[in-house]
C-alpha atoms as a PDB file:
ATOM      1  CA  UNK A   1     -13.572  -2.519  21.081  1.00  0.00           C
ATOM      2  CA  UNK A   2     -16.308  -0.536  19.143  1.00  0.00           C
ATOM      3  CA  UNK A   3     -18.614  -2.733  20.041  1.00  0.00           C
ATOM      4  CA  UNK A   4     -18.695  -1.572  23.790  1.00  0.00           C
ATOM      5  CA  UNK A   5     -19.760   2.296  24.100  1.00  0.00           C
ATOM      6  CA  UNK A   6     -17.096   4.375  24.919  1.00  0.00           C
ATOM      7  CA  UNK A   7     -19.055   6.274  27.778  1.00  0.00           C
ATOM      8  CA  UNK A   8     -15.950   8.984  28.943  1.00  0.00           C
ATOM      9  CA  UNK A   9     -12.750   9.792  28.092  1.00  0.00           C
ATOM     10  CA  UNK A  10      -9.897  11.624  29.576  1.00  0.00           C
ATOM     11  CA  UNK A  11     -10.098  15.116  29.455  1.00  0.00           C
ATOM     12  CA  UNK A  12      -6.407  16.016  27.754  1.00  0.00           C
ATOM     13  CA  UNK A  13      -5.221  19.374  26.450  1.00  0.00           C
ATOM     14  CA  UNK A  14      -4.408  19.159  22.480  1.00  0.00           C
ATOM     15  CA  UNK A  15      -1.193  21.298  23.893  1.00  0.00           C
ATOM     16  CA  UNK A  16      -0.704  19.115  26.475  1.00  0.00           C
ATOM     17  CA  UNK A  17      -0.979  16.050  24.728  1.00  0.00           C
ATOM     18  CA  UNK A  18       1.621  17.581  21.923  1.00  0.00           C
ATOM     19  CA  UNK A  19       4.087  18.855  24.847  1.00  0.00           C
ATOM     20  CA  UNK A  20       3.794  15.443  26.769  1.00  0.00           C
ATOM     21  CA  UNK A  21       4.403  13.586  23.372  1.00  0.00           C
ATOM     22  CA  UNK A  22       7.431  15.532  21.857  1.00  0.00           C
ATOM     23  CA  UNK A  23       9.214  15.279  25.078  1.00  0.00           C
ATOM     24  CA  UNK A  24      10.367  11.423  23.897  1.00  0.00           C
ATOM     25  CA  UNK A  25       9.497  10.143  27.173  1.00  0.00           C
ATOM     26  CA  UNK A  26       7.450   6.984  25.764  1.00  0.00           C
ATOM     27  CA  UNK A  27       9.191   4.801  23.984  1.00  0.00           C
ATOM     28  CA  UNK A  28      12.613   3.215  24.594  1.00  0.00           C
ATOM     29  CA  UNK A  29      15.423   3.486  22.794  1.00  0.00           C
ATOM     30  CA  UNK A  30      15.984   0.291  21.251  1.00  0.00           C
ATOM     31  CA  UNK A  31      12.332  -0.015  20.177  1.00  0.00           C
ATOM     32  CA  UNK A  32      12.770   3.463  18.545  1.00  0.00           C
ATOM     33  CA  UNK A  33      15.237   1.838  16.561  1.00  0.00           C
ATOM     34  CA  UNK A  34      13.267  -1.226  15.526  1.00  0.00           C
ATOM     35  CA  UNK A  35      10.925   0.564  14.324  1.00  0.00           C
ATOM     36  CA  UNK A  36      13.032   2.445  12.264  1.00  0.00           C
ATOM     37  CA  UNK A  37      13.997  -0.239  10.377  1.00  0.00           C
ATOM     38  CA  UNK A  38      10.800  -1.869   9.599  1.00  0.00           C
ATOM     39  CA  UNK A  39       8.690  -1.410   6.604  1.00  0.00           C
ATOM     40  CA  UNK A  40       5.068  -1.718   8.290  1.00  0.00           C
ATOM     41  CA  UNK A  41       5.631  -0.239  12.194  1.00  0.00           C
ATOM     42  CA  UNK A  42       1.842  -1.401  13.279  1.00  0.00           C
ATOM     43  CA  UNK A  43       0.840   0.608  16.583  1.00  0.00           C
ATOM     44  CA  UNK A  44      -1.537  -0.814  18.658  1.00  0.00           C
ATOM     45  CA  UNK A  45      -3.723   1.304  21.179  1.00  0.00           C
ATOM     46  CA  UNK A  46      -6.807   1.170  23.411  1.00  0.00           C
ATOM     47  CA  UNK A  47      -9.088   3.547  21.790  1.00  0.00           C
ATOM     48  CA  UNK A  48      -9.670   5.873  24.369  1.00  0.00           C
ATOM     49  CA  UNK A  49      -6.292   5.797  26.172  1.00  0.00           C
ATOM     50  CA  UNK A  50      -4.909   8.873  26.098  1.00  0.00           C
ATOM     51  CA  UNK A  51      -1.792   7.882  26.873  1.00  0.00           C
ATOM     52  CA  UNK A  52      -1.297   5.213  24.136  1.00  0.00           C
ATOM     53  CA  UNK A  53      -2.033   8.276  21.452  1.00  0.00           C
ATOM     54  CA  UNK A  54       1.005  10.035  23.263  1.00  0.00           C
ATOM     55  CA  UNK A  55       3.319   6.686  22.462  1.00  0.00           C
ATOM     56  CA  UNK A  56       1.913   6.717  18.677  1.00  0.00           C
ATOM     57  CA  UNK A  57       2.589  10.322  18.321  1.00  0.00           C
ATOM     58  CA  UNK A  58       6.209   9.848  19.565  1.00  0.00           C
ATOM     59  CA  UNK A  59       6.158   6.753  17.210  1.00  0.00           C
ATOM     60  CA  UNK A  60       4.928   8.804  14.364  1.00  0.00           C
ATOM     61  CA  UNK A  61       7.232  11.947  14.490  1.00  0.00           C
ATOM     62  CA  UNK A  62      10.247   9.484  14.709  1.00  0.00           C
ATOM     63  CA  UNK A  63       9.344   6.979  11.936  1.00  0.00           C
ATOM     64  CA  UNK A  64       8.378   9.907   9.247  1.00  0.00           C
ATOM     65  CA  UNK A  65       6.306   7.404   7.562  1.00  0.00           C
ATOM     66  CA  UNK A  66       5.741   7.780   3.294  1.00  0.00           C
ATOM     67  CA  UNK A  67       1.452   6.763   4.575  1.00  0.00           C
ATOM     68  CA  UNK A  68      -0.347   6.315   7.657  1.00  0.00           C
ATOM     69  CA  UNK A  69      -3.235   3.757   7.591  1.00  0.00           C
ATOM     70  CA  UNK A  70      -5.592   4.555   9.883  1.00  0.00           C
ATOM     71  CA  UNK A  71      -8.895   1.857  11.320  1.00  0.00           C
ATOM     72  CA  UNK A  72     -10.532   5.081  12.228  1.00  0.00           C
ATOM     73  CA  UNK A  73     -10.612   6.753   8.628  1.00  0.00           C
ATOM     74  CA  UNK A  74     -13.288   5.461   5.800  1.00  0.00           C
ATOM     75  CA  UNK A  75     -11.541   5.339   2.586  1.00  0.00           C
ATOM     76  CA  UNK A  76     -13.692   8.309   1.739  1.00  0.00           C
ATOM     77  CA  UNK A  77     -12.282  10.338   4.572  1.00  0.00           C
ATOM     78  CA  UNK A  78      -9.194   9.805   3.543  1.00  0.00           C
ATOM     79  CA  UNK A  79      -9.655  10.975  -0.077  1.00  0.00           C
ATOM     80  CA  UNK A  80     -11.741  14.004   0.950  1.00  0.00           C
ATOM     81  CA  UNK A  81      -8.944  14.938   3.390  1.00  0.00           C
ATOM     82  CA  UNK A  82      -6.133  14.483   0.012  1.00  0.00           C
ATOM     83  CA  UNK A  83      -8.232  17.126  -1.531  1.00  0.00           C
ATOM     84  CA  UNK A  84      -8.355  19.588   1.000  1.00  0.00           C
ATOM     85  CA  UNK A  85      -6.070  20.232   3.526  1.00  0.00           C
ATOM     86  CA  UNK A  86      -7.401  20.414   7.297  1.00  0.00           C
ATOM     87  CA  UNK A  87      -5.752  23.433   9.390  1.00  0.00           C
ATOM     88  CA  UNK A  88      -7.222  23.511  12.872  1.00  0.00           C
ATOM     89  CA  UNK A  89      -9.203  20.156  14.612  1.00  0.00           C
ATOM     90  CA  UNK A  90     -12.032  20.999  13.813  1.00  0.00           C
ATOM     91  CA  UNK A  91     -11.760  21.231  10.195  1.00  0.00           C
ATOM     92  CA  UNK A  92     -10.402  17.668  10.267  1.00  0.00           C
ATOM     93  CA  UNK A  93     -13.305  16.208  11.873  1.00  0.00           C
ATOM     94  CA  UNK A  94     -15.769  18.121   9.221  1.00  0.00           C
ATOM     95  CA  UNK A  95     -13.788  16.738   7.032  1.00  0.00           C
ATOM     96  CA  UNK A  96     -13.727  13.035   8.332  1.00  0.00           C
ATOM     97  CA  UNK A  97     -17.069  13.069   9.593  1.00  0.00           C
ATOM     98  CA  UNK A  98     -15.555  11.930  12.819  1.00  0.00           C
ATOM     99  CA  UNK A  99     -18.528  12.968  15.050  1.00  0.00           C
ATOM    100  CA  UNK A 100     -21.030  10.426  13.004  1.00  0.00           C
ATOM    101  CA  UNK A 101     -18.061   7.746  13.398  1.00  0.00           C
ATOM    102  CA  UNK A 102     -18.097   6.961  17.054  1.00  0.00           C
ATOM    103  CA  UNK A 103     -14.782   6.440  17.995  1.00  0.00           C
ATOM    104  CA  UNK A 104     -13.435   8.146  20.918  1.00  0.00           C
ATOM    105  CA  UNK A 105     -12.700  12.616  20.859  1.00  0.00           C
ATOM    106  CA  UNK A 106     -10.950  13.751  18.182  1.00  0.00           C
ATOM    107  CA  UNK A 107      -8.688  15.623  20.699  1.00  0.00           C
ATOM    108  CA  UNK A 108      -6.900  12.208  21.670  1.00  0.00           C
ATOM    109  CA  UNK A 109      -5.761  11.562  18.084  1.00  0.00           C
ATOM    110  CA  UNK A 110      -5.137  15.112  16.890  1.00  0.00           C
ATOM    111  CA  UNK A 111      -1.750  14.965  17.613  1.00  0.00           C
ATOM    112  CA  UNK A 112      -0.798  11.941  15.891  1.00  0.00           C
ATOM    113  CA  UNK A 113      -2.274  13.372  12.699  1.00  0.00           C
ATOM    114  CA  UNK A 114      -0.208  16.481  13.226  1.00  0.00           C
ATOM    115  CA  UNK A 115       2.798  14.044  14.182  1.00  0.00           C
ATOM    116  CA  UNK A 116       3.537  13.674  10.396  1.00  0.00           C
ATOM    117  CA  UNK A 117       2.374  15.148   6.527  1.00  0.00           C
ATOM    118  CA  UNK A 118       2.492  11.599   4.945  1.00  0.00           C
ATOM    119  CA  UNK A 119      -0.954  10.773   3.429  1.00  0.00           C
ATOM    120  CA  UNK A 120      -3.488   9.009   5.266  1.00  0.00           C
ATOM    121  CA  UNK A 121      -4.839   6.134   3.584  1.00  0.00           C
ATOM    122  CA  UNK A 122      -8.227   5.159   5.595  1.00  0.00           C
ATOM    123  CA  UNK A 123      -9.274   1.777   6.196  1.00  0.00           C
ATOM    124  CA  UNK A 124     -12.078   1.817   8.537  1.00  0.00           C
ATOM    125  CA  UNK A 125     -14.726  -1.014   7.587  1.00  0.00           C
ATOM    126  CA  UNK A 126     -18.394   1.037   6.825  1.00  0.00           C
ATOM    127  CA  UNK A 127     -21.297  -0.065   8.975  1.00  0.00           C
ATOM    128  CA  UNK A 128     -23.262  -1.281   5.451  1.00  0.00           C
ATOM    129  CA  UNK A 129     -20.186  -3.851   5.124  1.00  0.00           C
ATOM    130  CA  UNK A 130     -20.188  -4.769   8.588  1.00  0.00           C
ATOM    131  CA  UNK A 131     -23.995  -5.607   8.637  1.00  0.00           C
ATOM    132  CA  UNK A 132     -23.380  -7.286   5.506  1.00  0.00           C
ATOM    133  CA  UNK A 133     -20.257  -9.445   7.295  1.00  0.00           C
ATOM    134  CA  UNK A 134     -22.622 -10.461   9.907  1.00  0.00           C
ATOM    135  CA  UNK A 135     -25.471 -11.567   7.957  1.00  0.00           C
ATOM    136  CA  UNK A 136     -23.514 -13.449   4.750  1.00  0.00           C
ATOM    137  CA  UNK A 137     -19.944 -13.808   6.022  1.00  0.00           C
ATOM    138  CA  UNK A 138     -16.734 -11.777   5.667  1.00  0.00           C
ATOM    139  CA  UNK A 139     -15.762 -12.978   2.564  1.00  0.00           C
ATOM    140  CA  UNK A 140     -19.010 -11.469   1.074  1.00  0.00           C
ATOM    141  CA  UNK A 141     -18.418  -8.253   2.539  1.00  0.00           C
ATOM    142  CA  UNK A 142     -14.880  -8.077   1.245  1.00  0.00           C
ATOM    143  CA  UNK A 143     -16.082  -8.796  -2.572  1.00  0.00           C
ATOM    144  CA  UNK A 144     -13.653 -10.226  -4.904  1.00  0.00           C
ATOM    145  CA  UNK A 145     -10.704  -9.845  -2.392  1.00  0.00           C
ATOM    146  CA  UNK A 146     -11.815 -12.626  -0.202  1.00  0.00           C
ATOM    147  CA  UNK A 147     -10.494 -15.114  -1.520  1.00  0.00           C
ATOM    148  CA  UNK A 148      -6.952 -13.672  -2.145  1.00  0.00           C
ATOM    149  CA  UNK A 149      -7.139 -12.401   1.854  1.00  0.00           C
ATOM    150  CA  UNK A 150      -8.021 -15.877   2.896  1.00  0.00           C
ATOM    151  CA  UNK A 151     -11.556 -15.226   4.171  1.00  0.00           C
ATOM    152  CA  UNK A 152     -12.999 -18.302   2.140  1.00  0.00           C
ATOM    153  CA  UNK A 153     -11.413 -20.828   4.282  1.00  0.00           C
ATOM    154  CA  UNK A 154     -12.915 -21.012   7.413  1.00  0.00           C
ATOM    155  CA  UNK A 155     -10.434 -20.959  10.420  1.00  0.00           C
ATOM    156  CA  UNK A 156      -9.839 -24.930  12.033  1.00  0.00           C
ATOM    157  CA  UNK A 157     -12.107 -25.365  15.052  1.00  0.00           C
ATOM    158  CA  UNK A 158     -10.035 -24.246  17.887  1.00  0.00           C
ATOM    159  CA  UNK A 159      -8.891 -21.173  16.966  1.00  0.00           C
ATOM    160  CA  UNK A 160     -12.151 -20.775  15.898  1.00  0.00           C
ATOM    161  CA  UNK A 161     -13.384 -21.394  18.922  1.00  0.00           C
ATOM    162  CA  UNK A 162     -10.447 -19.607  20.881  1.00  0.00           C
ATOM    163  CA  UNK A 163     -11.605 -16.005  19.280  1.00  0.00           C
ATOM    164  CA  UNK A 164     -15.140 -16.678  19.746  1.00  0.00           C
ATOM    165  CA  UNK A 165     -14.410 -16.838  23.635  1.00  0.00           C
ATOM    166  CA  UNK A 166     -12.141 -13.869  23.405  1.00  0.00           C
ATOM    167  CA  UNK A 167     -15.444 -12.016  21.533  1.00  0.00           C
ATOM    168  CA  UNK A 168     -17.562 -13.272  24.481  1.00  0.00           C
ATOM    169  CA  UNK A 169     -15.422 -11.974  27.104  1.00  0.00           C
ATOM    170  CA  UNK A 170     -14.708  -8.532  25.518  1.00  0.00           C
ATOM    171  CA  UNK A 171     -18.586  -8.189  25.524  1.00  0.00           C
ATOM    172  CA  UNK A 172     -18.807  -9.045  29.417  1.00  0.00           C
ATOM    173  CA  UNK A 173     -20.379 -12.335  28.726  1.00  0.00           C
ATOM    174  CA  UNK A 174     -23.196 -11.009  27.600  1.00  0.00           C
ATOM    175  CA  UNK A 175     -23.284 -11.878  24.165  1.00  0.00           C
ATOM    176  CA  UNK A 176     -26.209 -14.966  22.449  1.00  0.00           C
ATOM    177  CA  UNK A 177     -23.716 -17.931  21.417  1.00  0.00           C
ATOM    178  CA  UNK A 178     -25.435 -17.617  18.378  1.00  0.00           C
ATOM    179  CA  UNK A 179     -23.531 -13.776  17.467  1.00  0.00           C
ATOM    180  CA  UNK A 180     -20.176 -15.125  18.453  1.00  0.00           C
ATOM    181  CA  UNK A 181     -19.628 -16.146  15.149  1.00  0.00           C
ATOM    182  CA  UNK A 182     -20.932 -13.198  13.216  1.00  0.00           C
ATOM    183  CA  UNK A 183     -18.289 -10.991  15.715  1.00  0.00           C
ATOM    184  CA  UNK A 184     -15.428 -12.995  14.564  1.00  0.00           C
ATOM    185  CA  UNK A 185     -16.537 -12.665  10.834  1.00  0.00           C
ATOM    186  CA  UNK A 186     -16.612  -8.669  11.577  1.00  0.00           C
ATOM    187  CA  UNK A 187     -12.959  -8.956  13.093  1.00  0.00           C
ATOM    188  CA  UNK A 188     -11.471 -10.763  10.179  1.00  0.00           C
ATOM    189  CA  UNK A 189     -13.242  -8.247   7.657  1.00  0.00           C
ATOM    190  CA  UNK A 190     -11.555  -5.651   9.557  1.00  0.00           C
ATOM    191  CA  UNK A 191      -8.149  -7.397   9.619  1.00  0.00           C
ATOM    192  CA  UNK A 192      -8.518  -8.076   5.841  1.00  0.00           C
ATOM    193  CA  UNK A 193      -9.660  -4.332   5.221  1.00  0.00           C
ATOM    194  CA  UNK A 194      -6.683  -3.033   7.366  1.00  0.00           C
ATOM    195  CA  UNK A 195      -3.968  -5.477   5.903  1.00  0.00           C
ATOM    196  CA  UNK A 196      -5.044  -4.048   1.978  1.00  0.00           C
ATOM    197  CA  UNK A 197      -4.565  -0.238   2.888  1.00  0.00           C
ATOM    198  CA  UNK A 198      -1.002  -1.194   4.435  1.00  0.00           C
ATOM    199  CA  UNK A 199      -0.476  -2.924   1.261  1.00  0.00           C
ATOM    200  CA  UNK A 200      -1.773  -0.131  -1.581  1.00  0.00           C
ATOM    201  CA  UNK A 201      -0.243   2.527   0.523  1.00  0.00           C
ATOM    202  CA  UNK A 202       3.532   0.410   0.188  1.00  0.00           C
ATOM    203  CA  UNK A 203       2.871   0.473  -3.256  1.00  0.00           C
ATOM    204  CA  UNK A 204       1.702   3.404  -3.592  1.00  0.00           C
ATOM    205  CA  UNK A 205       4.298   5.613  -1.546  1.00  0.00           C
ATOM    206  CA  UNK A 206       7.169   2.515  -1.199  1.00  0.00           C
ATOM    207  CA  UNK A 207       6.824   3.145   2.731  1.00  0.00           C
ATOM    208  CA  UNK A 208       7.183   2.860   5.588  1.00  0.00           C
ATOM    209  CA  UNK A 209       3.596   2.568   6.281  1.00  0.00           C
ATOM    210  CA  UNK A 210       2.810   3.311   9.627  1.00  0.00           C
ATOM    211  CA  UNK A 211      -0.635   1.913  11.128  1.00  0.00           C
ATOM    212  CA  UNK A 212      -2.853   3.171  13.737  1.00  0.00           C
ATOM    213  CA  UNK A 213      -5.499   0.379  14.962  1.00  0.00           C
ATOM    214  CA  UNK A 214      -6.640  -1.051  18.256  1.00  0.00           C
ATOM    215  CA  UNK A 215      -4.582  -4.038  20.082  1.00  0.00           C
ATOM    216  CA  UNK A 216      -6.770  -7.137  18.442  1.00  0.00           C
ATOM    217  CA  UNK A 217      -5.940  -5.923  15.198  1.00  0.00           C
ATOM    218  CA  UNK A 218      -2.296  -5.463  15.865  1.00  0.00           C
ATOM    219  CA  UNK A 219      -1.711  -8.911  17.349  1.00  0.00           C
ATOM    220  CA  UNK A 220       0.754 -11.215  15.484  1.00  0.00           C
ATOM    221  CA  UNK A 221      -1.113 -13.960  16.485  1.00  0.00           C
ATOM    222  CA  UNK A 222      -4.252 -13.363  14.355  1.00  0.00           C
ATOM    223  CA  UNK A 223      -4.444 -10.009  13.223  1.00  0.00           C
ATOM    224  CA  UNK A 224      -3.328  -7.661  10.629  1.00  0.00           C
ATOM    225  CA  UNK A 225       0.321  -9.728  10.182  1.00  0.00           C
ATOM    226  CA  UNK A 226      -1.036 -12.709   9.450  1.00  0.00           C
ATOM    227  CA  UNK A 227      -2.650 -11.358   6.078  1.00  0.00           C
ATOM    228  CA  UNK A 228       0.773  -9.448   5.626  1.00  0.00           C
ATOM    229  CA  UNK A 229       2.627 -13.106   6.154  1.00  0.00           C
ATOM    230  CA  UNK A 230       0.412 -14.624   3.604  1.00  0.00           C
ATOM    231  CA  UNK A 231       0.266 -11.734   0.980  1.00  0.00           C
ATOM    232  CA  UNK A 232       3.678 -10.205   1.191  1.00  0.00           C
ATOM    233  CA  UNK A 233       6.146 -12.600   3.211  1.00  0.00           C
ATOM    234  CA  UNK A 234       9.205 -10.183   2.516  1.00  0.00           C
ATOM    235  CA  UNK A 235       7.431  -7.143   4.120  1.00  0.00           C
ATOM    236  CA  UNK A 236       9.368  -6.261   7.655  1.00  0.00           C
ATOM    237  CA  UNK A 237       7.361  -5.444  10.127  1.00  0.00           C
ATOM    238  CA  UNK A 238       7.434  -4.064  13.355  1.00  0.00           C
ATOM    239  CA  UNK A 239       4.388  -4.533  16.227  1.00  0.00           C
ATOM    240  CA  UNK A 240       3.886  -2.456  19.193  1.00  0.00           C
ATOM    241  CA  UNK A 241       0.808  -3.817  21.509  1.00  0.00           C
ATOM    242  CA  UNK A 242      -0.251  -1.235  24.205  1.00  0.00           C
ATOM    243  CA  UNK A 243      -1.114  -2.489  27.725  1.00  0.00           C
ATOM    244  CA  UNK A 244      -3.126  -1.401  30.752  1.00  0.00           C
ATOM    245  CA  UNK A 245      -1.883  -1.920  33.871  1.00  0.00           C
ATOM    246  CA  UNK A 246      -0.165  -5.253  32.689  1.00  0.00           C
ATOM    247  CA  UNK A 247      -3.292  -6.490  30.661  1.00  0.00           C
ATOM    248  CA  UNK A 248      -2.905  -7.090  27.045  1.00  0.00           C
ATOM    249  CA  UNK A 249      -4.031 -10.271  24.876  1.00  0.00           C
ATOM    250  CA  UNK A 250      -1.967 -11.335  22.276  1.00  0.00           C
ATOM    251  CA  UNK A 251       1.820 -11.396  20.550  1.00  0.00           C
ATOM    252  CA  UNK A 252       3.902  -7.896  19.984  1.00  0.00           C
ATOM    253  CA  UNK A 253       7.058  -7.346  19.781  1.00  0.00           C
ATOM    254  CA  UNK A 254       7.116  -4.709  21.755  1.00  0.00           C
ATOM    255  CA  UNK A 255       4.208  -4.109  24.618  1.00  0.00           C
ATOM    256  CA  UNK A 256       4.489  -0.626  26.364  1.00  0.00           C
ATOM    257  CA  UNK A 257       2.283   0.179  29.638  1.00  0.00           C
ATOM    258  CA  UNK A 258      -0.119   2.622  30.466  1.00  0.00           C
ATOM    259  CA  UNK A 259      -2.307   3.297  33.581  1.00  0.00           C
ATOM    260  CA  UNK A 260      -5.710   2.779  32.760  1.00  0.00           C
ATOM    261  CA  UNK A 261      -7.933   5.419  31.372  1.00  0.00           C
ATOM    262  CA  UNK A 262     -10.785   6.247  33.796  1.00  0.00           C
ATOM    263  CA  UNK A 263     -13.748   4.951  32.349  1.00  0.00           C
ATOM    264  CA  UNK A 264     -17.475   3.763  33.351  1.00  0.00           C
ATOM    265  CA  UNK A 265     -17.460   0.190  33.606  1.00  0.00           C
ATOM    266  CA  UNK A 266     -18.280  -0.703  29.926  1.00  0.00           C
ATOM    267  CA  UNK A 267     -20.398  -4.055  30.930  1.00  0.00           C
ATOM    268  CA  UNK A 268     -23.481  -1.956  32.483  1.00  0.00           C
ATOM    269  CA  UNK A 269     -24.135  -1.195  28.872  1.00  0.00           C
ATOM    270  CA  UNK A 270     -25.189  -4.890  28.614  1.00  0.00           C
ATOM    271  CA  UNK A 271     -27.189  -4.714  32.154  1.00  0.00           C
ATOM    272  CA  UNK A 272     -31.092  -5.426  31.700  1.00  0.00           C
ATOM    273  CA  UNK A 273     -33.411  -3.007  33.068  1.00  0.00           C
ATOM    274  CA  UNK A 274     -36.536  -4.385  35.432  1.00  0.00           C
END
């Protein structure tokens, strides 16, 4: 999640990364094909993975999407990047101001922008509406589309209470009981955000609509298809969740896995100093 510092990534080649991904290694056959036929093809990823950015490349190049909605892309982004046209990586980070965003190296998803021309439609939530989400509620924070994205209605008490514990254990246990609440407010927002990109951009381009996000958004469970299920119940969609080393939270239909990217242990972030 964003919420733990990414410390270190991978170091990966963008020519590597391209080779690796083109060679169709990734993804099986008769997922290829699933995906194919869906309207929404939702690929899930740990951010700084390398390897899952290989699968969505390979997913990418073989879906040809009409739009790809991206968490990691402000709608802003996205519309300065329709307007002029990126060449090399490091015009497209000018032009998405992905250094300020603080997702993991550019380098790891340069390839699945290249994987396709379809427009990117951006749906990453802005850190003023993701204050705002934690002090007044998602529904504020989502304006008049709250209530049509079911973020009124408060979720019953056990699932409630289910993705509260999920928030505390993705933040090593380290979080006040108090926050727990605010950090499932944030995570709907960001559902709801995602889920109304996918839509405009069917509308907009009559899909597919392929969508890059992280695992907990892709998750059938309670993520980005349940909005989908409630807004547009004829929508087909296809959801690949991305494991490491076996671990993964959540319903897919589909779950590839991936070693595990070397990383710091994220919990020392949350270690007090004496």
């Amino acid at each position: 999640m964003r919420f733990l510092a990414i410390l270190t990534a991978a170091a990966v080649s963008l020519t590597g990364m391209a080779r690796m991904a083109a060679a169709g290694e990734y993804i099986p056959g008769d997922v290829l094909a699933q995906m194919k036929e869906a309207d929404v093809v939702i690929l899930g990823e740990v951010h700084d993975n390398p390897r899952h950015h290989l699968v969505q490349t390979e997913a990418i190049a073989a879906i040809q999407p009409s739009a790809v909605v991206w968490e990691m892309v402000t709608e802003e982004g996205a519309q300065r990047l329709a307007q002029t046209a990126a060449s090399n990586p490091e015009e497209l980070s000018r032009i998405l101001r992905w250094a300020e965003s603080g997702w993991p190296p550019l380098s790891m998803y340069y390839p699945v922008f290249q994987a396709s021309d379809a427009p990117v439609y951006g749906a990453m939530v802005p850190r003023a509406a993701a204050r705002a989400a934690m002090e007044r509620g998602a529904a504020t924070a989502l304006g008049a589309d709250a209530a049509r994205y079911g973020l009124t209605v408060p979720l019953a008490p056990e699932d409630q209470a289910a993705r509260e514990s999920e928030q505390q254990a993705a933040h090593c246990n380290a979080m006040p009981a108090e926050i727990l609440p605010q950090l499932v407010a944030i995570q709907r927002l960001r559902d709801a955000v995602l889920a109304r990109a996918i839509l405009r951009a069917m509308d907009e381009t009559g899909g597919p609509v392929a969508v890059i996000t992280g695992n907990g958004h892709a998750r059938k469970d309670q993520g980005i298809p349940t909005f989908l299920a409630r807004l547009r119940p004829g929508l087909k969609l296809f959801v690949l969740g991305q494991a490491e080393d076996g671990a993964l939270t959540g319903q897919f239909d589909a779950v590839i896995d991936s070693p595990a990217a070397e990383r710091e242990d994220p919990c020392k972030a949350f270690e007090t100093q004496d």
